[in-house]
PDB file of N, CA and C in Angstrom:
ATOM      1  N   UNK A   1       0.856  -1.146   0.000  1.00  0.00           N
ATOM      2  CA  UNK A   1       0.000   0.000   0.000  1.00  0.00           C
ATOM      3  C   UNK A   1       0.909   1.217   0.000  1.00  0.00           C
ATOM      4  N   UNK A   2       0.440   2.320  -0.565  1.00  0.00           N
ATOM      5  CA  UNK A   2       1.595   3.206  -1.030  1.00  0.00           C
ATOM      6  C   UNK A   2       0.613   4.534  -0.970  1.00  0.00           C
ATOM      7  N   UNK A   3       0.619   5.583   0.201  1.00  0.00           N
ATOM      8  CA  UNK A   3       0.018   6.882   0.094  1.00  0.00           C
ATOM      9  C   UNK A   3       0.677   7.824   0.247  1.00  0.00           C
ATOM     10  N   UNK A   4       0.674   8.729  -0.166  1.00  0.00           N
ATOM     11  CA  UNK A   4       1.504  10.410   0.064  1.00  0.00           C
ATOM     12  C   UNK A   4       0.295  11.964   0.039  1.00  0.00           C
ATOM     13  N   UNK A   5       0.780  12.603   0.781  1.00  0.00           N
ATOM     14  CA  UNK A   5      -0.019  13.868   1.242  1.00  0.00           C
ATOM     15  C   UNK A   5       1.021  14.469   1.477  1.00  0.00           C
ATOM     16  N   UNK A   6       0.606  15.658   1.020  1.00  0.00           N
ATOM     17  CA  UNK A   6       1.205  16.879   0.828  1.00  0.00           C
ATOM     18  C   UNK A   6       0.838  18.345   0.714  1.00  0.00           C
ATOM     19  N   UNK A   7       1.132  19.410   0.932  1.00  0.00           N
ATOM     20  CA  UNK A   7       0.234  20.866   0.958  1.00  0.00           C
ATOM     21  C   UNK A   7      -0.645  20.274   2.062  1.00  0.00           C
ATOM     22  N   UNK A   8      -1.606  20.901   1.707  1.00  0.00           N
ATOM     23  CA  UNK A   8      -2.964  20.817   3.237  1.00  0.00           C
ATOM     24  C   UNK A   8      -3.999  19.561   2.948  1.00  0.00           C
ATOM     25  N   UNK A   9      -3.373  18.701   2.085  1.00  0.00           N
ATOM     26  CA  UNK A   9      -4.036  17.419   2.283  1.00  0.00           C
ATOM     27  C   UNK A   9      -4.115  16.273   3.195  1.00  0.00           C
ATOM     28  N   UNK A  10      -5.202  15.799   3.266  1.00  0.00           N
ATOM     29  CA  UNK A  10      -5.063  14.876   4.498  1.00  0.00           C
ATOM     30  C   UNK A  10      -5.986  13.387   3.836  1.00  0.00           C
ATOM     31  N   UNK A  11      -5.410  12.100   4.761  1.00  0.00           N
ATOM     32  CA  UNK A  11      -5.968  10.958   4.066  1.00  0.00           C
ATOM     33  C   UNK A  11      -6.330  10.478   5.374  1.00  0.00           C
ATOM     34  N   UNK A  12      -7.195   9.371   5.177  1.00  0.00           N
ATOM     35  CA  UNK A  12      -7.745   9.325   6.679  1.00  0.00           C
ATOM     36  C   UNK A  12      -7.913   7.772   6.132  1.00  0.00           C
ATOM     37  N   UNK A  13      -7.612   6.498   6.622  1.00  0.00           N
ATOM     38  CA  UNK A  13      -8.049   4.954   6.489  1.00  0.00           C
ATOM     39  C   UNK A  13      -9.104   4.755   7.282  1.00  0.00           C
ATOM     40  N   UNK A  14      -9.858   4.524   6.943  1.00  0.00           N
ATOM     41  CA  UNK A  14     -11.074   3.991   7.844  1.00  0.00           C
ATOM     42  C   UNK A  14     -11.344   2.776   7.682  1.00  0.00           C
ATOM     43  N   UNK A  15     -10.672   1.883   8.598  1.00  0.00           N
ATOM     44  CA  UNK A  15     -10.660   0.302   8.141  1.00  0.00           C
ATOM     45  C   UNK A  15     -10.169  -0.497   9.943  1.00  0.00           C
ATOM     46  N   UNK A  16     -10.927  -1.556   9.931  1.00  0.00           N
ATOM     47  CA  UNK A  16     -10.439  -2.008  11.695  1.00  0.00           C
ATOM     48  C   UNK A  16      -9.265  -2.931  11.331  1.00  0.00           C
ATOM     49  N   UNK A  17      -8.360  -3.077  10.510  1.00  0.00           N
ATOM     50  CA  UNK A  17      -7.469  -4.075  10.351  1.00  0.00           C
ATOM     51  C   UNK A  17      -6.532  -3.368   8.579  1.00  0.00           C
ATOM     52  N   UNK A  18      -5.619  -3.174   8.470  1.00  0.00           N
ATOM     53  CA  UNK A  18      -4.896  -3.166   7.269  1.00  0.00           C
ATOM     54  C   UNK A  18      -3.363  -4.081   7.574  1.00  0.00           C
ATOM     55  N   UNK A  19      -3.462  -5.049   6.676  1.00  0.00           N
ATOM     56  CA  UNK A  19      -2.544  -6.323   6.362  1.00  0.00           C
ATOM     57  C   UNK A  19      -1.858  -6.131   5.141  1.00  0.00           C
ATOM     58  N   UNK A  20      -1.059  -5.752   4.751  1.00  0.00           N
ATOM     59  CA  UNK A  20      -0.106  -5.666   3.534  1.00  0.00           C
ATOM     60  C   UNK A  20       1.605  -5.869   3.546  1.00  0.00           C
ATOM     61  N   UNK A  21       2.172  -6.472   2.319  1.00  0.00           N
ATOM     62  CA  UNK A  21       3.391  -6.742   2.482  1.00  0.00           C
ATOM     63  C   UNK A  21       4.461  -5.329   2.459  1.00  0.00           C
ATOM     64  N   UNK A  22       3.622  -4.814   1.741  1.00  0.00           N
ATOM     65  CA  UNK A  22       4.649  -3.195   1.623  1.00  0.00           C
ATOM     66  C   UNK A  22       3.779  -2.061   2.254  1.00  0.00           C
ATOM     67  N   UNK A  23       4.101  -1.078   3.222  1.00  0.00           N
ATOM     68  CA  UNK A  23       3.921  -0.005   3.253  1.00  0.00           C
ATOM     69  C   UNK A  23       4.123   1.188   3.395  1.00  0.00           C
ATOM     70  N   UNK A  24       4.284   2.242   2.252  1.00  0.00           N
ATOM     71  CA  UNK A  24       4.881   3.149   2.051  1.00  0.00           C
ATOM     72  C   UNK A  24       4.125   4.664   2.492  1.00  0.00           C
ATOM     73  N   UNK A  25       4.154   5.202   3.433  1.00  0.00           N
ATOM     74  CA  UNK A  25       3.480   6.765   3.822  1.00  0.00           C
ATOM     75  C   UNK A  25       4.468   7.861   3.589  1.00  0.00           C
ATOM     76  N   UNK A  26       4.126   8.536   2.321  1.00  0.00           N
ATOM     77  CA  UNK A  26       4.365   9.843   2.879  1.00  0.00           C
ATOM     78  C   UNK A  26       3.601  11.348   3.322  1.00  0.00           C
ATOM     79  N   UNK A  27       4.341  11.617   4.247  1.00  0.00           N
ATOM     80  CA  UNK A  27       3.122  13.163   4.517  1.00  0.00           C
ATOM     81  C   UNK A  27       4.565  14.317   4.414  1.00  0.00           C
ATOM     82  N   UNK A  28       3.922  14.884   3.609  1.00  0.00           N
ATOM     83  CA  UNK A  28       5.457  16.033   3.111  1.00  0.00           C
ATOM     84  C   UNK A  28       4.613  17.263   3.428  1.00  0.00           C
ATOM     85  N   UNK A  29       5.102  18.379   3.949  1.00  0.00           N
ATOM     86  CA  UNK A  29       4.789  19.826   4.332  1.00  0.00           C
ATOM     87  C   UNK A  29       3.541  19.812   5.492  1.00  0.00           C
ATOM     88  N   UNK A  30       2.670  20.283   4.857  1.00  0.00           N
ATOM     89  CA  UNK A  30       1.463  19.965   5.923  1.00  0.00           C
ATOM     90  C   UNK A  30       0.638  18.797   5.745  1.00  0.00           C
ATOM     91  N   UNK A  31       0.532  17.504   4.878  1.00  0.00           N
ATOM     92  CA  UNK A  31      -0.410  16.785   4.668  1.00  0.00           C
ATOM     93  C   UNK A  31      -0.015  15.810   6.001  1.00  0.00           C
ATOM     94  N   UNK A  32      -0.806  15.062   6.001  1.00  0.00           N
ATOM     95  CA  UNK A  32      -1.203  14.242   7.229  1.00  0.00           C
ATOM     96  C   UNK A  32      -1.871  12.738   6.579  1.00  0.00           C
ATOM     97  N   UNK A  33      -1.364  11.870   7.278  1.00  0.00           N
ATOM     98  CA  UNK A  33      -2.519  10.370   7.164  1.00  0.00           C
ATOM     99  C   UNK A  33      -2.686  10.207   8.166  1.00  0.00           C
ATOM    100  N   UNK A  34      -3.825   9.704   8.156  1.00  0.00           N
ATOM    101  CA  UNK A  34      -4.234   9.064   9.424  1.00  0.00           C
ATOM    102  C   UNK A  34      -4.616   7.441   9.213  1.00  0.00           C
ATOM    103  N   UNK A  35      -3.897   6.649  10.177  1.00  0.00           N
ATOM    104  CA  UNK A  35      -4.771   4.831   9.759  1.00  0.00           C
ATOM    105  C   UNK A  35      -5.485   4.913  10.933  1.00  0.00           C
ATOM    106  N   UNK A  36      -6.822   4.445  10.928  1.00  0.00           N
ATOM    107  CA  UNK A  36      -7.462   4.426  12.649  1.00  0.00           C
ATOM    108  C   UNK A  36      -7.808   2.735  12.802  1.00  0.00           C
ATOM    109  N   UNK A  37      -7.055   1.812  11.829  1.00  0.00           N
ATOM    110  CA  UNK A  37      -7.113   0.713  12.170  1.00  0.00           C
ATOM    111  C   UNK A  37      -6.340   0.179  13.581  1.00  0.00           C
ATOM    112  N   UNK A  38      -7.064  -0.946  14.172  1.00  0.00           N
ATOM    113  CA  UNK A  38      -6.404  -1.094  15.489  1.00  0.00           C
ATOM    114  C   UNK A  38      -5.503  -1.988  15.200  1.00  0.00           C
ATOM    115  N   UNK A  39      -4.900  -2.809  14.421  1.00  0.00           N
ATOM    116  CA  UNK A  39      -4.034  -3.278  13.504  1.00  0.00           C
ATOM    117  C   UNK A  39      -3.549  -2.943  12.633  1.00  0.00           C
ATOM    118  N   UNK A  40      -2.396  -2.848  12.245  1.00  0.00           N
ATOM    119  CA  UNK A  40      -1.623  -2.430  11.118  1.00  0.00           C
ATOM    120  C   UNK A  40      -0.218  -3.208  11.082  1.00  0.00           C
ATOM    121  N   UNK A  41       0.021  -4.029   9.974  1.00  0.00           N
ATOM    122  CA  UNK A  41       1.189  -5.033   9.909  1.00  0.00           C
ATOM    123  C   UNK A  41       1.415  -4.472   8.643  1.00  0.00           C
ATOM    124  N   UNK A  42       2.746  -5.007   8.271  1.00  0.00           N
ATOM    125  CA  UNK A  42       3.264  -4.754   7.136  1.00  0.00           C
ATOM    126  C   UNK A  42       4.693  -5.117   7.377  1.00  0.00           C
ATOM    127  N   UNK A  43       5.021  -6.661   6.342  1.00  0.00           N
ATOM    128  CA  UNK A  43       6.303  -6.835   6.201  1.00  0.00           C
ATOM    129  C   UNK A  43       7.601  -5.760   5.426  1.00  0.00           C
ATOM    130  N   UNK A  44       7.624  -4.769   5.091  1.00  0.00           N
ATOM    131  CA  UNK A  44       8.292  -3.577   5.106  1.00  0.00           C
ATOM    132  C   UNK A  44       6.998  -2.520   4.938  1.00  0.00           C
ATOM    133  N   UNK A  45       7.934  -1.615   5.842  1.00  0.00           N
ATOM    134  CA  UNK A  45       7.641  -0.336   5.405  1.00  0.00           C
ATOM    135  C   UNK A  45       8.647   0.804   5.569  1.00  0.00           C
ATOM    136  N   UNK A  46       8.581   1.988   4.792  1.00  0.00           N
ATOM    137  CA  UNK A  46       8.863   3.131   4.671  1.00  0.00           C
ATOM    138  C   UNK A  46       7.619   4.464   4.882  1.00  0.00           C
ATOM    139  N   UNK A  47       8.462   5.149   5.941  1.00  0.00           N
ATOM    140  CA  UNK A  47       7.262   5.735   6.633  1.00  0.00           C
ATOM    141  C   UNK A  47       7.946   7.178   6.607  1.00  0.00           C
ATOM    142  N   UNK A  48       8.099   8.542   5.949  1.00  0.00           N
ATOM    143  CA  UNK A  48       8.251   9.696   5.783  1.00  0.00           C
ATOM    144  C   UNK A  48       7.745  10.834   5.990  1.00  0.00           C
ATOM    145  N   UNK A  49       7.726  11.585   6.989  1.00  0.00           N
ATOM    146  CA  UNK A  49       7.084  12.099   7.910  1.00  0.00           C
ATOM    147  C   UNK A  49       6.439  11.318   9.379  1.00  0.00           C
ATOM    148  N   UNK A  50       7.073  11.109  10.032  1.00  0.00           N
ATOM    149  CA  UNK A  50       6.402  10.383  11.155  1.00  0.00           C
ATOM    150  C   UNK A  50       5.573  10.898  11.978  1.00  0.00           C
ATOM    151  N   UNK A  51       5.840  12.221  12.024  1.00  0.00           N
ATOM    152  CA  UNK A  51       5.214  12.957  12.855  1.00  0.00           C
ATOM    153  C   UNK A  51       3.883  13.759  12.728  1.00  0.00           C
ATOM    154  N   UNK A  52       3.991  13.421  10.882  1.00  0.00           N
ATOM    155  CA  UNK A  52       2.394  13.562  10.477  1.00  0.00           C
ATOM    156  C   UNK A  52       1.703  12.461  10.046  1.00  0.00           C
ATOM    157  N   UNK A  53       2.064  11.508  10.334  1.00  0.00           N
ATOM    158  CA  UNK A  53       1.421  10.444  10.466  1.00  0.00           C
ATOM    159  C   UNK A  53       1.138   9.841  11.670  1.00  0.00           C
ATOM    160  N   UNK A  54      -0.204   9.265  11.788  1.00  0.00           N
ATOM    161  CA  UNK A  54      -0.852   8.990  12.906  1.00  0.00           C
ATOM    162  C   UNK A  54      -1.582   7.324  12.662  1.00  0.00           C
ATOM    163  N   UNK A  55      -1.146   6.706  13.655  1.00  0.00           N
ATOM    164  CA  UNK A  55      -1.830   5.255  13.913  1.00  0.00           C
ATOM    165  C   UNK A  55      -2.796   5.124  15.166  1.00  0.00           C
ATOM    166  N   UNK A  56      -3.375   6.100  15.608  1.00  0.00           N
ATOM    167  CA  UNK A  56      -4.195   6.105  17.042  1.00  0.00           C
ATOM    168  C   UNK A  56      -4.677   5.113  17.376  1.00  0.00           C
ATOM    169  N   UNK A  57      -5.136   4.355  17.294  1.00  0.00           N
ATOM    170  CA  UNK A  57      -5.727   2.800  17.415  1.00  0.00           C
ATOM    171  C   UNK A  57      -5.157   2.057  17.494  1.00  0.00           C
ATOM    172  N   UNK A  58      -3.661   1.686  16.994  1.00  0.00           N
ATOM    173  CA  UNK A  58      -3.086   0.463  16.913  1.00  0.00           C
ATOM    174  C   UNK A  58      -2.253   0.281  18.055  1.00  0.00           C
ATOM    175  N   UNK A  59      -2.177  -0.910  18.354  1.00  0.00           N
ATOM    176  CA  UNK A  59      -1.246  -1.161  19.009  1.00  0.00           C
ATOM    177  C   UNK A  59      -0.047  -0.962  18.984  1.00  0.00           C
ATOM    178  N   UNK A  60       0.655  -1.367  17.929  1.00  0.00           N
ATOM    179  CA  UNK A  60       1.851  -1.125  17.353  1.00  0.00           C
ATOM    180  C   UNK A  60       2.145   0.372  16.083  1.00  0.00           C
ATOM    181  N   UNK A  61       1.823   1.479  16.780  1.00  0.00           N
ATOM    182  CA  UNK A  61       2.274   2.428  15.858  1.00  0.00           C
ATOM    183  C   UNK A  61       3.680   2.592  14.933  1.00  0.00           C
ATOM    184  N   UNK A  62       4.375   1.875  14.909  1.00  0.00           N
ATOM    185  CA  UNK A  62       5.323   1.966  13.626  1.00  0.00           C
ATOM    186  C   UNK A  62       6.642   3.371  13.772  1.00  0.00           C
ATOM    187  N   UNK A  63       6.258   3.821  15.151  1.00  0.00           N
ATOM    188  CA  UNK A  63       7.084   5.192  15.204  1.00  0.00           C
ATOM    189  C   UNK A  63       6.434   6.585  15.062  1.00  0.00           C
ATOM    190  N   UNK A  64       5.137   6.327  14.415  1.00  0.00           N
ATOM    191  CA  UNK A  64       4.187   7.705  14.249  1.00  0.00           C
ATOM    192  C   UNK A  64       3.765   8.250  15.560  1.00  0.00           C
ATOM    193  N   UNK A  65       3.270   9.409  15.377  1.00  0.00           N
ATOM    194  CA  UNK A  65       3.188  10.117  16.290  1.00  0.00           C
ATOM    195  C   UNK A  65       2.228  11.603  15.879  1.00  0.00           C
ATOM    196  N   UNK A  66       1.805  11.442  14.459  1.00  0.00           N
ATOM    197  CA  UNK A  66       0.910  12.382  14.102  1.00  0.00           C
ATOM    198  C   UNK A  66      -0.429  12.809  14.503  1.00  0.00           C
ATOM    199  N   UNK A  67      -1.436  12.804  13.668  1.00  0.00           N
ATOM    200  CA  UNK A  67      -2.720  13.452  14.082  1.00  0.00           C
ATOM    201  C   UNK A  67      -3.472  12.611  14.743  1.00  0.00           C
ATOM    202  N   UNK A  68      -4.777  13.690  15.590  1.00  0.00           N
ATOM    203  CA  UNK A  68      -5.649  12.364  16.305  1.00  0.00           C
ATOM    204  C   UNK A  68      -6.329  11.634  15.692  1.00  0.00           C
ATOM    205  N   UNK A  69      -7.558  10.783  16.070  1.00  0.00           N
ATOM    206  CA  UNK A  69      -8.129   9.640  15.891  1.00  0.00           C
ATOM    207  C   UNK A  69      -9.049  10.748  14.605  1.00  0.00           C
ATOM    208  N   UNK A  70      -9.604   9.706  13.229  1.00  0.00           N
ATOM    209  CA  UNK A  70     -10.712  10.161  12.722  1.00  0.00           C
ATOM    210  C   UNK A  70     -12.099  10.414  13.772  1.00  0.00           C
ATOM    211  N   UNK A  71     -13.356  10.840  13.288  1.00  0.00           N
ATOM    212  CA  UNK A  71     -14.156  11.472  13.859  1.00  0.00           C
ATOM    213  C   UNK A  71     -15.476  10.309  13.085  1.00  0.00           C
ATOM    214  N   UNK A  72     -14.720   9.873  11.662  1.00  0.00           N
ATOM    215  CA  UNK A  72     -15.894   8.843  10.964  1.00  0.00           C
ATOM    216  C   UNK A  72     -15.665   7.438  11.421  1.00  0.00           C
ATOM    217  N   UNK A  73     -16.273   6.219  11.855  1.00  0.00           N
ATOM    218  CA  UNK A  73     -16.536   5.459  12.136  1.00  0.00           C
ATOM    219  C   UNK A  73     -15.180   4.404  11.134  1.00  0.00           C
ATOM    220  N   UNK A  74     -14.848   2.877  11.453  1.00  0.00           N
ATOM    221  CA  UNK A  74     -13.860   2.527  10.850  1.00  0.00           C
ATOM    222  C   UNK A  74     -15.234   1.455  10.017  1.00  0.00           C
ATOM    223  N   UNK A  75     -14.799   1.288   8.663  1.00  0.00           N
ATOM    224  CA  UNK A  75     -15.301   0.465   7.834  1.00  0.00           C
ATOM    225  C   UNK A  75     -15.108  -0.608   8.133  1.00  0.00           C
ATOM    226  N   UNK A  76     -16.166  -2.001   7.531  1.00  0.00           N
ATOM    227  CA  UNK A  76     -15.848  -3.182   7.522  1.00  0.00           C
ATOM    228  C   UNK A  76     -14.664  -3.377   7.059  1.00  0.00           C
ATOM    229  N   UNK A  77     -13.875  -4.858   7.054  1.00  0.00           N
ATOM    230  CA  UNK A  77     -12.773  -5.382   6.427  1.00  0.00           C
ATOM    231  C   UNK A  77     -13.449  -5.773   4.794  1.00  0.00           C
ATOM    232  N   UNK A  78     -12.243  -5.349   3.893  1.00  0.00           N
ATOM    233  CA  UNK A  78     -12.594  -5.599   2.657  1.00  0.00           C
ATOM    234  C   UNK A  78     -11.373  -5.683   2.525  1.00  0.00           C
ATOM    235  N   UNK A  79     -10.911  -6.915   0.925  1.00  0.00           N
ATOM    236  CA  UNK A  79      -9.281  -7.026   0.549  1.00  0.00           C
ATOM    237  C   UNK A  79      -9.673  -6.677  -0.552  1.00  0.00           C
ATOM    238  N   UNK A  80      -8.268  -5.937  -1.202  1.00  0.00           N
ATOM    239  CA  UNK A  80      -8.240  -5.138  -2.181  1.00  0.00           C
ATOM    240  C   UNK A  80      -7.265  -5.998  -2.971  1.00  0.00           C
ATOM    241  N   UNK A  81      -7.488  -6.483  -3.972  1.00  0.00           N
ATOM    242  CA  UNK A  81      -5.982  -6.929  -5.174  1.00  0.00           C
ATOM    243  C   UNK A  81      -5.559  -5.738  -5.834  1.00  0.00           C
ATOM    244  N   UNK A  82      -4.301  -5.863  -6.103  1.00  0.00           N
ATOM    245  CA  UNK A  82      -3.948  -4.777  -7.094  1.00  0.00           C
ATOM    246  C   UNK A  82      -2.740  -5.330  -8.217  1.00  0.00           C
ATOM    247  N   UNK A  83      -2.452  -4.883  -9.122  1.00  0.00           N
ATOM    248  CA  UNK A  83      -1.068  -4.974  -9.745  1.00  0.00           C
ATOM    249  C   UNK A  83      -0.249  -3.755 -10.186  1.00  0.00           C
ATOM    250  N   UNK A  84       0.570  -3.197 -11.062  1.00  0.00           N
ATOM    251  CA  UNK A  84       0.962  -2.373 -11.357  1.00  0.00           C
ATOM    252  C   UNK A  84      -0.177  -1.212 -12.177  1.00  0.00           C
ATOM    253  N   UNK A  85      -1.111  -1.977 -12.729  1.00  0.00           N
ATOM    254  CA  UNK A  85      -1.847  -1.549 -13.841  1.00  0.00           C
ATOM    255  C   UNK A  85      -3.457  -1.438 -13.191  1.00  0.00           C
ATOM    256  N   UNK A  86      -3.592  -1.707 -12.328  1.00  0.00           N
ATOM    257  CA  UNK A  86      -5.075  -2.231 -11.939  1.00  0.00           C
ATOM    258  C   UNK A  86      -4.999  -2.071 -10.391  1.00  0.00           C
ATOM    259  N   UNK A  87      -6.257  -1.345  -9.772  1.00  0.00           N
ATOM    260  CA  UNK A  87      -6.272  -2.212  -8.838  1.00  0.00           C
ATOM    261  C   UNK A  87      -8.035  -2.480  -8.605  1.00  0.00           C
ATOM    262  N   UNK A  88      -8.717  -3.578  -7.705  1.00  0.00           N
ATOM    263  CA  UNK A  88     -10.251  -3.881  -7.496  1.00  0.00           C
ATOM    264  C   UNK A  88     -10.360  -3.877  -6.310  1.00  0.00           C
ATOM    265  N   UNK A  89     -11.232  -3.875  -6.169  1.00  0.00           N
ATOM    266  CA  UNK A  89     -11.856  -3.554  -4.518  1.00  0.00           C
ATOM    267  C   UNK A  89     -13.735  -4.047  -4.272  1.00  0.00           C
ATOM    268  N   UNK A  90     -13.827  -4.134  -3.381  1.00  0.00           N
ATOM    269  CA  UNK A  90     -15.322  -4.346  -3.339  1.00  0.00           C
ATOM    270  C   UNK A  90     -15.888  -4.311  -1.672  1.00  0.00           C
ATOM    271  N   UNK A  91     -17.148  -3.034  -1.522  1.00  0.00           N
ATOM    272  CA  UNK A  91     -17.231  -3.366  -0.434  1.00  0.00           C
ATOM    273  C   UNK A  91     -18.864  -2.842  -0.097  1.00  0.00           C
ATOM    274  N   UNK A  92     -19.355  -3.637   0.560  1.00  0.00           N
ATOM    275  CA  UNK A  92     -20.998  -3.487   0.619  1.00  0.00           C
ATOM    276  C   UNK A  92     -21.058  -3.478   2.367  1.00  0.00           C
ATOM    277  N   UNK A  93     -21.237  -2.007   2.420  1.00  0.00           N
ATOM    278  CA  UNK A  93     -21.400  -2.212   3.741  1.00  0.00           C
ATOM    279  C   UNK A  93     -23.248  -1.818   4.587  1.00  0.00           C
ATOM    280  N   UNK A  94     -23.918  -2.491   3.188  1.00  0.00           N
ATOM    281  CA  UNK A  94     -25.480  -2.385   3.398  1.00  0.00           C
ATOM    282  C   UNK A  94     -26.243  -1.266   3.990  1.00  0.00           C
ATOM    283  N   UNK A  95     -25.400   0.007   3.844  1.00  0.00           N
ATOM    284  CA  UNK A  95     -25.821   1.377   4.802  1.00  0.00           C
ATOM    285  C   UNK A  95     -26.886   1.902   3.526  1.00  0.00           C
ATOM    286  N   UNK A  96     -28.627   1.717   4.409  1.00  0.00           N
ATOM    287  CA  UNK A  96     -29.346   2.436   3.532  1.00  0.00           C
ATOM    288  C   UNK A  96     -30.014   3.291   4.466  1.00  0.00           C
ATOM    289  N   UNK A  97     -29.428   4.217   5.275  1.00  0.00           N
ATOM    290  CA  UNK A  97     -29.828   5.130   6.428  1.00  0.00           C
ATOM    291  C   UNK A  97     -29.739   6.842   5.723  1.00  0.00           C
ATOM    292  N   UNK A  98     -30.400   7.191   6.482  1.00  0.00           N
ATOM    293  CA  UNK A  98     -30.025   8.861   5.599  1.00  0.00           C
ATOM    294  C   UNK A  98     -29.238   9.499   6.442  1.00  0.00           C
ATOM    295  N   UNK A  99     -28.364   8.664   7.561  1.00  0.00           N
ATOM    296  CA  UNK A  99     -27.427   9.870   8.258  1.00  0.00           C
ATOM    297  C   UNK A  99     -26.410  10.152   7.675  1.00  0.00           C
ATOM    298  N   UNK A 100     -25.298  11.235   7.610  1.00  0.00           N
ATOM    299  CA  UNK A 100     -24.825  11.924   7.281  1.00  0.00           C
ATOM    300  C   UNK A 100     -23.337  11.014   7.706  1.00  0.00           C
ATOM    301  N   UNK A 101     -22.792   9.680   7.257  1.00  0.00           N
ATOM    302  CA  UNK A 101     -21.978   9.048   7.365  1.00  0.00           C
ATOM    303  C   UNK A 101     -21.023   8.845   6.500  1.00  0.00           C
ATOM    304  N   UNK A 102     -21.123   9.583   5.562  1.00  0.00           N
ATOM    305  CA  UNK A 102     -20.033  10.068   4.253  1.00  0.00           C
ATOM    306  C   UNK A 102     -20.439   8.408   3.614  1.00  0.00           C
ATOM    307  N   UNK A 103     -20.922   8.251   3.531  1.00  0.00           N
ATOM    308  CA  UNK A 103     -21.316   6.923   2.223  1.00  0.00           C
ATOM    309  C   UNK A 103     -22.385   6.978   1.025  1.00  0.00           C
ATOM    310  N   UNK A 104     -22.549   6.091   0.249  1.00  0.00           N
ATOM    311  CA  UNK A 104     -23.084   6.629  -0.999  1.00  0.00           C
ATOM    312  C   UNK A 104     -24.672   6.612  -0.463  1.00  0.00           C
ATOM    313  N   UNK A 105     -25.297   7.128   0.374  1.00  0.00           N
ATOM    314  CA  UNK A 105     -26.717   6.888   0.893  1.00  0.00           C
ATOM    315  C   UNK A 105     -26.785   8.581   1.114  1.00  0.00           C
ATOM    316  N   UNK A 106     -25.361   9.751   1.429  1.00  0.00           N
ATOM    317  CA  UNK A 106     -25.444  10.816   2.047  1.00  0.00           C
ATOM    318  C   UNK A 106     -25.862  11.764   0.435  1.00  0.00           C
ATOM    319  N   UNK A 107     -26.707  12.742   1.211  1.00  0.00           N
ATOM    320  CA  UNK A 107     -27.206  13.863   0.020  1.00  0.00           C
ATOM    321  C   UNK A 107     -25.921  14.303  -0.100  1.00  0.00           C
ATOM    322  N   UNK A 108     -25.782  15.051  -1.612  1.00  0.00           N
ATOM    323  CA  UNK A 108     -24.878  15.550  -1.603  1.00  0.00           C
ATOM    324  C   UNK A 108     -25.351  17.068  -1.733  1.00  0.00           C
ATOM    325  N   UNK A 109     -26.796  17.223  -1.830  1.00  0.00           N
ATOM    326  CA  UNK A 109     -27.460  18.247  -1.988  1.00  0.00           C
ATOM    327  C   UNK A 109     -27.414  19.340  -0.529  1.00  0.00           C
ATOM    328  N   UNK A 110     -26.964  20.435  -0.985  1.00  0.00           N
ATOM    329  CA  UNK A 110     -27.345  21.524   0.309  1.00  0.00           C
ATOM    330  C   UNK A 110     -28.573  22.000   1.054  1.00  0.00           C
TER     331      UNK A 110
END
């Protein structure tokens, strides 16, 4: 898994578990990630900016020490394949509520 933020961007994982063989963060100037999984493994990683990166949940933070916890709820587990060229994903997390939970059910209307 491979993310970077930068300028006043911010990425936020909303997931209770991320398992991958590579993981690469960067947060350069002001951007920020956040993982709020309470797990996070990864047989390598490279982690650039540590200090704007944030693992609040996990047990094993990796050396981060960035931002606090998200404010949105953590998603089901879903595995993602990818290759150089592609990547798929799939995830049904049956939300047909009208609250305001950033999922495809929320108005986007003002």
């Amino acid at each position: 898994m491979q993310m970077g933020a930068q300028g006043s961007s911010r990425i936020a994982v909303l997931s209770s578990t991320v398992k991958t063989s590579q993981l690469e963060l960067d947060a350069l100037n002001s951007g920020e990630i956040c993982i709020d999984a309470q797990e996070v493994k990864a047989t390598w990683r490279d982690i650039q900016g540590k200090r704007k990166v944030s693992m609040p949940n996990a047990v094993k933070k990796h050396g981060t020490t960035g931002c606090v916890a998200s404010k949105l709820p953590a998603r089901k587990a879903v595995q993602i394949t990818a290759s150089p060229t592609s990547a798929t994903g799939y995830v049904d997390n049956n939300d047909f509520d009208d609250d305001l939970d950033n999922d495809l059910n929320d108005s986007t209307e003002d």
